[in-house]
C-alpha atoms as a PDB file:
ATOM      1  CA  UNK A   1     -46.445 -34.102  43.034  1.00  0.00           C
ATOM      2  CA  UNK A   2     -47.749 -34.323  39.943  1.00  0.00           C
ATOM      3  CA  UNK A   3     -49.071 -38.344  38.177  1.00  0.00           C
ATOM      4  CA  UNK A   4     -47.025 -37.189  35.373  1.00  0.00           C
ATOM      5  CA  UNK A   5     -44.216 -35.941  37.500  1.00  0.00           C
ATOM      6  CA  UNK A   6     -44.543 -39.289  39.254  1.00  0.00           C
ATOM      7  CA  UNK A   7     -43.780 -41.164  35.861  1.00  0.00           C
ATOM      8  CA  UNK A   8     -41.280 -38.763  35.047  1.00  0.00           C
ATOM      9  CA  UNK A   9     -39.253 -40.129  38.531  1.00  0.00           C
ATOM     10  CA  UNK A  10     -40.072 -43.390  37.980  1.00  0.00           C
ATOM     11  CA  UNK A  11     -38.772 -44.010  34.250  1.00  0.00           C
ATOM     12  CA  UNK A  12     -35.839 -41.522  35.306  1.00  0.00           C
ATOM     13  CA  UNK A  13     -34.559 -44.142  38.126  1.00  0.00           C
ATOM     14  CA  UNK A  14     -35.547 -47.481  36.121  1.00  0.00           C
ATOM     15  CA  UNK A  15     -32.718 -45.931  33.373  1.00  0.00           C
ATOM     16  CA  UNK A  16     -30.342 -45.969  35.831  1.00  0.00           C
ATOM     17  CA  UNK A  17     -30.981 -48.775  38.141  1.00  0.00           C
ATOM     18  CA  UNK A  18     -32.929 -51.129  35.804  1.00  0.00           C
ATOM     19  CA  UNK A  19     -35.213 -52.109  38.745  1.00  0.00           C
ATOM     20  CA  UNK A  20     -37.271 -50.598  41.370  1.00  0.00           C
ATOM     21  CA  UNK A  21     -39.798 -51.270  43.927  1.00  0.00           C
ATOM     22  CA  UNK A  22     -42.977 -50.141  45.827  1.00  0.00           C
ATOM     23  CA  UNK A  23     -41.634 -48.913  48.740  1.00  0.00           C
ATOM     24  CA  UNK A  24     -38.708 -47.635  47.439  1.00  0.00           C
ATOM     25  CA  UNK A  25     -40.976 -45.233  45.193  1.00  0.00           C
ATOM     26  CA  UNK A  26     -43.303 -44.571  47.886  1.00  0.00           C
ATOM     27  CA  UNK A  27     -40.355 -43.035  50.014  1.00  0.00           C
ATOM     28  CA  UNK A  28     -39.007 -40.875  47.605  1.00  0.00           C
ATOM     29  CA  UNK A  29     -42.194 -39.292  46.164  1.00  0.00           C
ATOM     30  CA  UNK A  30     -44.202 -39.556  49.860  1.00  0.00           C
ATOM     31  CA  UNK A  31     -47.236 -41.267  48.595  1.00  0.00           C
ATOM     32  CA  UNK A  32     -48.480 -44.774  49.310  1.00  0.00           C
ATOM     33  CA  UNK A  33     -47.507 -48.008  47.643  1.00  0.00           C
ATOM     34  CA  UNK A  34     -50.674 -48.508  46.372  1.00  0.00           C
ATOM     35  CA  UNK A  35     -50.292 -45.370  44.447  1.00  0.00           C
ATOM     36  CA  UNK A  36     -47.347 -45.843  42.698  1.00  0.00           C
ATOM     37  CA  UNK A  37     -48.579 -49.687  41.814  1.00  0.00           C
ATOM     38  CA  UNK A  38     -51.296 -48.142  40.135  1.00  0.00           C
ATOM     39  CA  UNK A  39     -48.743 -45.653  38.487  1.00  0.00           C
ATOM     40  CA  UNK A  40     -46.444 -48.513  37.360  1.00  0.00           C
ATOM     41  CA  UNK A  41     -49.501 -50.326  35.978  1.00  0.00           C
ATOM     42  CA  UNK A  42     -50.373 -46.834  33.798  1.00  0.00           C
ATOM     43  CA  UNK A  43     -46.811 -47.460  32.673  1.00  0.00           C
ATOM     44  CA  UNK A  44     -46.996 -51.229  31.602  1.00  0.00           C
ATOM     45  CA  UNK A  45     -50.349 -50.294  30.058  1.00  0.00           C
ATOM     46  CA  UNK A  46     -48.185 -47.928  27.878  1.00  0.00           C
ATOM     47  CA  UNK A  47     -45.431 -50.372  27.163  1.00  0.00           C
ATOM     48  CA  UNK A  48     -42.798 -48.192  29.299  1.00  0.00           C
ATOM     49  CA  UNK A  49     -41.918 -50.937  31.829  1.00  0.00           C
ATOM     50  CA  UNK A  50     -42.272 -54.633  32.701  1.00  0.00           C
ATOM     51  CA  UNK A  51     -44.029 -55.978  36.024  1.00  0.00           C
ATOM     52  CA  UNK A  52     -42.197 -58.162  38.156  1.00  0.00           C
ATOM     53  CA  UNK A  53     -43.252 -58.752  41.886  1.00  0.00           C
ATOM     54  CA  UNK A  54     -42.779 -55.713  44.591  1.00  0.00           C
ATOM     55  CA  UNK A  55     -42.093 -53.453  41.592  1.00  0.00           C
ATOM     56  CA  UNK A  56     -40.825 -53.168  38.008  1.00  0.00           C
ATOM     57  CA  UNK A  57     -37.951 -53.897  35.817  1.00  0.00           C
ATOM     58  CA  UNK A  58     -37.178 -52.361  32.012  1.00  0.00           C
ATOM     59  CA  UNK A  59     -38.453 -53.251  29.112  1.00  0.00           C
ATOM     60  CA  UNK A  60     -34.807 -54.125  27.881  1.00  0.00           C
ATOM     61  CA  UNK A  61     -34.816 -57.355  30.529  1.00  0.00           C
ATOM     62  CA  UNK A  62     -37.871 -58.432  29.304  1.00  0.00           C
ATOM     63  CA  UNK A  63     -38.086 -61.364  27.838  1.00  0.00           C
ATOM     64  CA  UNK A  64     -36.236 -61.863  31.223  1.00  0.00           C
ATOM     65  CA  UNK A  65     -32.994 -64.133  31.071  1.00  0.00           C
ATOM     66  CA  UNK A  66     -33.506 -67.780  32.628  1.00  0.00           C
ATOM     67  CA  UNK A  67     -31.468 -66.654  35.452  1.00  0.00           C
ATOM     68  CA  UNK A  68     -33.263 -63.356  36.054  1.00  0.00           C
ATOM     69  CA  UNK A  69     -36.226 -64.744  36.299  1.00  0.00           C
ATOM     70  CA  UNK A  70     -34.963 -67.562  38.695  1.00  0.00           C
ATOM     71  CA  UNK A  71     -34.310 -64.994  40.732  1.00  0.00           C
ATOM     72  CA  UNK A  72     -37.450 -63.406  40.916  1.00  0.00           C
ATOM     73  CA  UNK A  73     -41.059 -64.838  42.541  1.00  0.00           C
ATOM     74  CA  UNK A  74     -39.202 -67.841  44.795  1.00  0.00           C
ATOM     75  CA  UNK A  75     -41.367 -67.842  47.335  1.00  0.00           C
ATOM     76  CA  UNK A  76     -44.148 -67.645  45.064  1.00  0.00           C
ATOM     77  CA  UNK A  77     -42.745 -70.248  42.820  1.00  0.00           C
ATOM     78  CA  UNK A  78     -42.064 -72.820  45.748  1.00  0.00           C
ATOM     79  CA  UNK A  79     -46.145 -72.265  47.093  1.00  0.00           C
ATOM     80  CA  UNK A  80     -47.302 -73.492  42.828  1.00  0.00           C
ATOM     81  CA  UNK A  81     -44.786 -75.887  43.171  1.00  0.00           C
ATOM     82  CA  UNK A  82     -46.451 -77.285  46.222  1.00  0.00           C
ATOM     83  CA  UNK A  83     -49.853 -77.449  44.902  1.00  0.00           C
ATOM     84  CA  UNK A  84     -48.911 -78.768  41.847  1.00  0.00           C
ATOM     85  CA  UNK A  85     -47.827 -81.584  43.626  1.00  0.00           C
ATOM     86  CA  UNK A  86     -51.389 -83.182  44.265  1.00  0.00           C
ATOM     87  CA  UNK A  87     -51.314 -83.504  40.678  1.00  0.00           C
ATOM     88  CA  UNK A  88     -48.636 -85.818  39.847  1.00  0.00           C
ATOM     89  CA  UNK A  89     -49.184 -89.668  40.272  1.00  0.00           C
ATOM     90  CA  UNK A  90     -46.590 -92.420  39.463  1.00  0.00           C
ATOM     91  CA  UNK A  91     -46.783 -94.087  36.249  1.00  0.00           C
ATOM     92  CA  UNK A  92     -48.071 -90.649  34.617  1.00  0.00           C
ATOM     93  CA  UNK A  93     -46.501 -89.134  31.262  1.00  0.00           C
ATOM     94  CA  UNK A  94     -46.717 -85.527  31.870  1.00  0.00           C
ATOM     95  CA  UNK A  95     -45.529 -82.752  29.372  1.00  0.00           C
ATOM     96  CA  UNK A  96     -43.496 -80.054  30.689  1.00  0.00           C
ATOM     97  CA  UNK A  97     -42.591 -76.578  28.702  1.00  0.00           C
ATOM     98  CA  UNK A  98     -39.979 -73.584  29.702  1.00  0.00           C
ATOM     99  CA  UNK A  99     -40.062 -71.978  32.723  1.00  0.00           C
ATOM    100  CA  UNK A 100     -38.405 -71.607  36.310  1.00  0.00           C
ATOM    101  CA  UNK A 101     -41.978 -72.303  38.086  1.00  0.00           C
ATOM    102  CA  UNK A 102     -41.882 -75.701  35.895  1.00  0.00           C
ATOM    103  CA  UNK A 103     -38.256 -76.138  37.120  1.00  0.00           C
ATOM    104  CA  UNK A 104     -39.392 -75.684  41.077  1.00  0.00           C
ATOM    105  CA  UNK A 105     -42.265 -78.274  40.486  1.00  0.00           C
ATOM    106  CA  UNK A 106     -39.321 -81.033  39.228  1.00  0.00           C
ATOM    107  CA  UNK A 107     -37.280 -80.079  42.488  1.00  0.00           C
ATOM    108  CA  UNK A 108     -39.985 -80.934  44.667  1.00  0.00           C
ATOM    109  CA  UNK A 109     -40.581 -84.295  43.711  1.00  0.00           C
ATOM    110  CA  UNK A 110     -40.356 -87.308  45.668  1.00  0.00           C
ATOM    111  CA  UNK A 111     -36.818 -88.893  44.828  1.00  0.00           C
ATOM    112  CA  UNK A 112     -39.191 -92.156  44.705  1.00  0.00           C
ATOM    113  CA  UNK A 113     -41.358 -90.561  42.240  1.00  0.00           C
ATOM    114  CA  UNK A 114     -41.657 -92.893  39.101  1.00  0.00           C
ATOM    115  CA  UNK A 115     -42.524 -90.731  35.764  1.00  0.00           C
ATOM    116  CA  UNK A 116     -41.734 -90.051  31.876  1.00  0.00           C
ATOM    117  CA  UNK A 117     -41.394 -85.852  31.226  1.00  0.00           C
ATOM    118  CA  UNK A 118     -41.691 -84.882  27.700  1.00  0.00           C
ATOM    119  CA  UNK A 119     -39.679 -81.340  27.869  1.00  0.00           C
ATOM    120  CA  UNK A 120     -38.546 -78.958  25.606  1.00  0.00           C
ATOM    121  CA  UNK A 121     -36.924 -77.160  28.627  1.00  0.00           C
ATOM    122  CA  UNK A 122     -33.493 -78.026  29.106  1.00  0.00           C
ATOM    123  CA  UNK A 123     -32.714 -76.702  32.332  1.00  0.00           C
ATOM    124  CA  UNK A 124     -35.214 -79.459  33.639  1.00  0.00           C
ATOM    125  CA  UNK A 125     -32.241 -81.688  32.642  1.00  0.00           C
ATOM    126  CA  UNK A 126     -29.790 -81.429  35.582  1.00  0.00           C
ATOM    127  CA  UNK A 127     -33.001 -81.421  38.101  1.00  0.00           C
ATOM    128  CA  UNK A 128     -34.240 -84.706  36.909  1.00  0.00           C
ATOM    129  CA  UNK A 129     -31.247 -86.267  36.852  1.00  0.00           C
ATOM    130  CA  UNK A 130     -31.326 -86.676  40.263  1.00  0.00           C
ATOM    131  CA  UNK A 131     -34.433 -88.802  40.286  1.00  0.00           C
ATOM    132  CA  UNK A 132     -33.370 -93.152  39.001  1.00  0.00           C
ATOM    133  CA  UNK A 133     -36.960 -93.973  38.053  1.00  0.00           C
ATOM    134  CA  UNK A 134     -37.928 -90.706  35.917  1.00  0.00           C
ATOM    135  CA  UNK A 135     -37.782 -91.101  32.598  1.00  0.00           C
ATOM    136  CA  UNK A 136     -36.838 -87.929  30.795  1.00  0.00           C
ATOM    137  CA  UNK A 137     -37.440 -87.174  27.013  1.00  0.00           C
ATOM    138  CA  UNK A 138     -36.427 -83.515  25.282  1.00  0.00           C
ATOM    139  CA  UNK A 139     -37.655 -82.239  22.659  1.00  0.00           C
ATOM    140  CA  UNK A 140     -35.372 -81.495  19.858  1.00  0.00           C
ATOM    141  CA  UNK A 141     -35.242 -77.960  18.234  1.00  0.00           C
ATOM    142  CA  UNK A 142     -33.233 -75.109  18.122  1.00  0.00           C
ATOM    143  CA  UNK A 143     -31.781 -73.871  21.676  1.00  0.00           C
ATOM    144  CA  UNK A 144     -32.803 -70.485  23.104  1.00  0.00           C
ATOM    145  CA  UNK A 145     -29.694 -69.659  25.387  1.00  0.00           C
ATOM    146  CA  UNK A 146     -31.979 -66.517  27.247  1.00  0.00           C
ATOM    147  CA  UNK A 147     -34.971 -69.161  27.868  1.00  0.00           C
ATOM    148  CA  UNK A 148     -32.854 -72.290  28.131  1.00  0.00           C
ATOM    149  CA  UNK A 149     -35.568 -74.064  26.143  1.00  0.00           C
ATOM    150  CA  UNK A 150     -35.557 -76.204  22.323  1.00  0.00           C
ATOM    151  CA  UNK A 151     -37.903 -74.347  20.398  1.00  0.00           C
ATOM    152  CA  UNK A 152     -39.928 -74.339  16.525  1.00  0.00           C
ATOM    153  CA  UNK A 153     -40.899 -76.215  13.848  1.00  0.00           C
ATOM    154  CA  UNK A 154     -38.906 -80.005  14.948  1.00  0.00           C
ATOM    155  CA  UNK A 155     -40.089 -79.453  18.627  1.00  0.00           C
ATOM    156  CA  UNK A 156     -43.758 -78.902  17.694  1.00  0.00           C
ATOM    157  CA  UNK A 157     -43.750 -82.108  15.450  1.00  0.00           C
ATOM    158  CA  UNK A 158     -42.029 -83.914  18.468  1.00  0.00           C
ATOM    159  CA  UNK A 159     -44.213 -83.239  20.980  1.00  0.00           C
ATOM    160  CA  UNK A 160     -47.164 -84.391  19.122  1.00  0.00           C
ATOM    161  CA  UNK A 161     -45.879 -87.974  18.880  1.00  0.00           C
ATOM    162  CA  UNK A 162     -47.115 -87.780  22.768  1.00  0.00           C
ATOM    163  CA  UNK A 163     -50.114 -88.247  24.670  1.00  0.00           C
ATOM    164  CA  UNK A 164     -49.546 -86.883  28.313  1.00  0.00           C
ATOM    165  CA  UNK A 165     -51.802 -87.567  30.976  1.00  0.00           C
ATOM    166  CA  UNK A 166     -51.037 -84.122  32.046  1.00  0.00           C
ATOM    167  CA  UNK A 167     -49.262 -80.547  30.676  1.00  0.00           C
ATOM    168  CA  UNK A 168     -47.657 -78.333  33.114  1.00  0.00           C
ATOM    169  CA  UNK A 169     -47.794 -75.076  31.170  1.00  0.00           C
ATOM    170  CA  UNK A 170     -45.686 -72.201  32.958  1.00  0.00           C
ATOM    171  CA  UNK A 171     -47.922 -69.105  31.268  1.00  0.00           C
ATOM    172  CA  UNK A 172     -46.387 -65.590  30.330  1.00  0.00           C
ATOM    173  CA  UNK A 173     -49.895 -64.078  30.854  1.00  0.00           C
ATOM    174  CA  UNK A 174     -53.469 -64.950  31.886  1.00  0.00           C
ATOM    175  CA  UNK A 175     -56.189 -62.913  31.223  1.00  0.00           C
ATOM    176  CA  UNK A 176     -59.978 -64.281  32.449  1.00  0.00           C
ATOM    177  CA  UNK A 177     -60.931 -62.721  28.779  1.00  0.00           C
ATOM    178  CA  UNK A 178     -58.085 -63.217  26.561  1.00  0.00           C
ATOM    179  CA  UNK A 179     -56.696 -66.234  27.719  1.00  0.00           C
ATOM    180  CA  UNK A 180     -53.360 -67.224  27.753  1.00  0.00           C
ATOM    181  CA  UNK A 181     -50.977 -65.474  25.697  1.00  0.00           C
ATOM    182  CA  UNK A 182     -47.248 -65.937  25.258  1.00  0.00           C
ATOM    183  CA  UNK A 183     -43.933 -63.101  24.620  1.00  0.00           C
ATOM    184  CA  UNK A 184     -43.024 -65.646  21.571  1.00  0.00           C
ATOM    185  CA  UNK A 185     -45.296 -66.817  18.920  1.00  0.00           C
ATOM    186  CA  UNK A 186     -42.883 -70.138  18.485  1.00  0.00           C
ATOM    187  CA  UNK A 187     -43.147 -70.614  22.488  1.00  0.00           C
ATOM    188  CA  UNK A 188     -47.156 -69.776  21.828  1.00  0.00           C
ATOM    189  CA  UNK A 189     -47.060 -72.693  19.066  1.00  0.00           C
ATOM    190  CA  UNK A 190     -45.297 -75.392  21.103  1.00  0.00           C
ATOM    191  CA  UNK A 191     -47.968 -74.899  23.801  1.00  0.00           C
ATOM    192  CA  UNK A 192     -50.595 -75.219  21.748  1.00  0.00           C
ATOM    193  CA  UNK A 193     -49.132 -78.684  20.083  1.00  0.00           C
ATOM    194  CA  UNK A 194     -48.745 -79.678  23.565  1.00  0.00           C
ATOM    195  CA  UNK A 195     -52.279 -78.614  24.600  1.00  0.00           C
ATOM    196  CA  UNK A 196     -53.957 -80.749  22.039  1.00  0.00           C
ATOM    197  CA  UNK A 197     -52.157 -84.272  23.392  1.00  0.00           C
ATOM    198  CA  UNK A 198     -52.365 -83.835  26.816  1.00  0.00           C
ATOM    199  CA  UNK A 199     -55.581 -84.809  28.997  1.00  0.00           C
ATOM    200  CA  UNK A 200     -55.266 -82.249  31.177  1.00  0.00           C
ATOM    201  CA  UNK A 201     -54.381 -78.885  31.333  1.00  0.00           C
ATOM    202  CA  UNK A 202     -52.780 -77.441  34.218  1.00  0.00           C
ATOM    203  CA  UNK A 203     -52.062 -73.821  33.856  1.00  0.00           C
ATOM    204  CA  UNK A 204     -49.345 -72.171  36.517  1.00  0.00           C
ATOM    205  CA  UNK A 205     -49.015 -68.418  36.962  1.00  0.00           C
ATOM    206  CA  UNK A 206     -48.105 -66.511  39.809  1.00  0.00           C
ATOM    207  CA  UNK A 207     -50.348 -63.243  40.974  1.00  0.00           C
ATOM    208  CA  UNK A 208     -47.883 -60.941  38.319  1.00  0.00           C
ATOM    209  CA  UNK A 209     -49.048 -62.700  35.596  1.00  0.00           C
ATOM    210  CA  UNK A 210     -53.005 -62.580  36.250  1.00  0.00           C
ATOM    211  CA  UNK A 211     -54.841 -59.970  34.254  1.00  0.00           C
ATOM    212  CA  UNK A 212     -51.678 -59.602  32.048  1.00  0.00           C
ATOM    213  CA  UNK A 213     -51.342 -59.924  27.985  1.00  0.00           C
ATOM    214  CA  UNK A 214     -48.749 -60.541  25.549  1.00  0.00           C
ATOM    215  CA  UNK A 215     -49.003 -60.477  21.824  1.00  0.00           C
ATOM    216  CA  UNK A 216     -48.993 -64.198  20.992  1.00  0.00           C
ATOM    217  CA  UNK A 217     -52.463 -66.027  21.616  1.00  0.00           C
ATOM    218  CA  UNK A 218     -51.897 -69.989  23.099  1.00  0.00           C
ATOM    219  CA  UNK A 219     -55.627 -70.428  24.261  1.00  0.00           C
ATOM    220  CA  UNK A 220     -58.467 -69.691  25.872  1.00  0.00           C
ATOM    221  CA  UNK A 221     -59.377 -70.437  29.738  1.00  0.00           C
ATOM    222  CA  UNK A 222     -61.965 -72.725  28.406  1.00  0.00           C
ATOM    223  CA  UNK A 223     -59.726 -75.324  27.457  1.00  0.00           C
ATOM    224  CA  UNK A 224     -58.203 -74.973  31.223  1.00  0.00           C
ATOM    225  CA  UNK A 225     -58.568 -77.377  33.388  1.00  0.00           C
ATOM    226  CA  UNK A 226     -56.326 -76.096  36.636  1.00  0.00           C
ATOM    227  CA  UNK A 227     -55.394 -73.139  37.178  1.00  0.00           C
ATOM    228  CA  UNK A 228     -52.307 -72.773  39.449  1.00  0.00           C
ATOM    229  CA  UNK A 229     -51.370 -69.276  41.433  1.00  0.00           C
ATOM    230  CA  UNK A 230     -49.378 -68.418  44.213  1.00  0.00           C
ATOM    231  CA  UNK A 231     -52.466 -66.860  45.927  1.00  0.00           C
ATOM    232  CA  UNK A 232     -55.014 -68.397  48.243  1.00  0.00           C
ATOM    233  CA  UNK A 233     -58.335 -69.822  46.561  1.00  0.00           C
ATOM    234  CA  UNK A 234     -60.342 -67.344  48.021  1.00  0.00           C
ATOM    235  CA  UNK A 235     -58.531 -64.554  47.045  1.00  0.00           C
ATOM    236  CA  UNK A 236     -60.198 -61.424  45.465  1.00  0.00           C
ATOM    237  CA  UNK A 237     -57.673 -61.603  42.777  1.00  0.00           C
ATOM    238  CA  UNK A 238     -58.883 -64.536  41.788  1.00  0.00           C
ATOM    239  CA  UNK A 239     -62.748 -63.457  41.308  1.00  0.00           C
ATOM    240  CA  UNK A 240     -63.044 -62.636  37.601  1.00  0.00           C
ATOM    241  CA  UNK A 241     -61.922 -66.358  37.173  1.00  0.00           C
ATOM    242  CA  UNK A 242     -64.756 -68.027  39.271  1.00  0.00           C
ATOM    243  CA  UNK A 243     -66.892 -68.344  36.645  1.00  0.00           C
ATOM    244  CA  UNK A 244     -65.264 -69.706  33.982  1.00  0.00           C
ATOM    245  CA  UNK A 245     -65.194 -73.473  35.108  1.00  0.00           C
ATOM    246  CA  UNK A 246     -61.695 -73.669  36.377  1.00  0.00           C
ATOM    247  CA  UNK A 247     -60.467 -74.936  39.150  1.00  0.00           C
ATOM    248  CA  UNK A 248     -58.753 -72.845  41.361  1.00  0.00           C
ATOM    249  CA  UNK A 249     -55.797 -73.495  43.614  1.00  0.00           C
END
């Protein structure tokens, strides 16, 4: 068969099913999976589809819900969440933006654990609840229902009235050229506000989101201090972001 027949099949069965997979794809057309991942990476290059782990989903889920995407990456999400953990000391103010990989950090904290969260993300809300000596703060703004986060002009000003000895930034895209780079340019601004009062920068994105762009700019890996995946340190993947003074987890 034919690459173009191959992307023919593909968009064909994501308008009916909205999702599909590797090995699903590599049944039906009899090729390998790593053929049809580099086929559904011609097609994200080309805007046709979004990436999601083990396959792809339309472009008309992406931005992906809040609960979509807690449905998606959970292993992943629970291995960051883990790591991040080494990070977080009691008596620390730490910001905290949108994001279910943010949300699995907060759920695997020590019930003892004795913090102040600055968040603009308000399904952090019901997790920290559940912990007596964390002191929660959210940001004010106008509420995103798909993202279940405050966002704009109000949350921006808010968040600078912080200093945080760290900022927990779930990222929409890393490139080891570009940057990071955010779906919103609101969500890009809030970052950014929060990146300039925090003392350091701990970025989390899970292998989907590595060598991926979106339109809105939030920074470049320079002003990274951690860098947070759900792949092991010495991971190939991981290679084009060696040099760049990060460190790697």
């Amino acid at each position: 068969m034919l690459k173009e027949e191959r992307f023919d099949h593909i968009i064909n069965l994501l308008k009916k099913e909205n999702k599909v997979s590797y090995d699903q794809l590599a049944g039906e057309l009899h090729v390998s999976e790593d053929t049809i991942r580099r086929d559904i990476d011609a097609l994200y290059q080309n805007g046709l589809l979004s990436k999601v782990r083990g396959g792809a989903i339309t472009l008309a889920k992406n931005p992906l819900s809040f609960q979509d995407r807690s449905s998606h990456l959970s292993e992943g999400k629970e291995a960051i969440a883990l790591k991040a953990r080494q990070f977080i000391k009691n008596g620390q103010t730490i910001f905290m933006d949108g994001g279910t990989t943010v949300c699995a950090i907060a759920a695997s904290l020590p019930l003892d654990s004795n913090l102040r969260v600055i968040t603009n993300n308000m399904a952090l809300i019901p997790i920290l609840s559940n912990f007596n000596n964390i002191e929660v703060i959210v940001l004010g703004g106008k509420y995103n229902r798909d993202t279940q986060t405050n966002s704009g002009l109000r949350t921006i000003d808010e968040a600078r009235e912080y200093i945080a000895d760290c900022y927990f930034m779930g990222a929409c895209a890393l490139h080891h050229e570009l940057g990071v780079t955010s779906v919103f340019n609101e969500e890009a601004s809030i970052k950014r506000a929060m990146i300039s009062n925090a003392k350091k920068i701990i970025v989390l994105g899970n292998v989907e989101k590595l060598s991926t762009t979106e339109p809105f700019r939030v920074c470049d890996l320079a002003q990274v201090n951690v860098l947070i995946t759900d792949l092991p340190s010495d991971s190939d993947l991981l290679d084009s972001y060696r040099s760049l003074g990060i460190r790697l987890i």
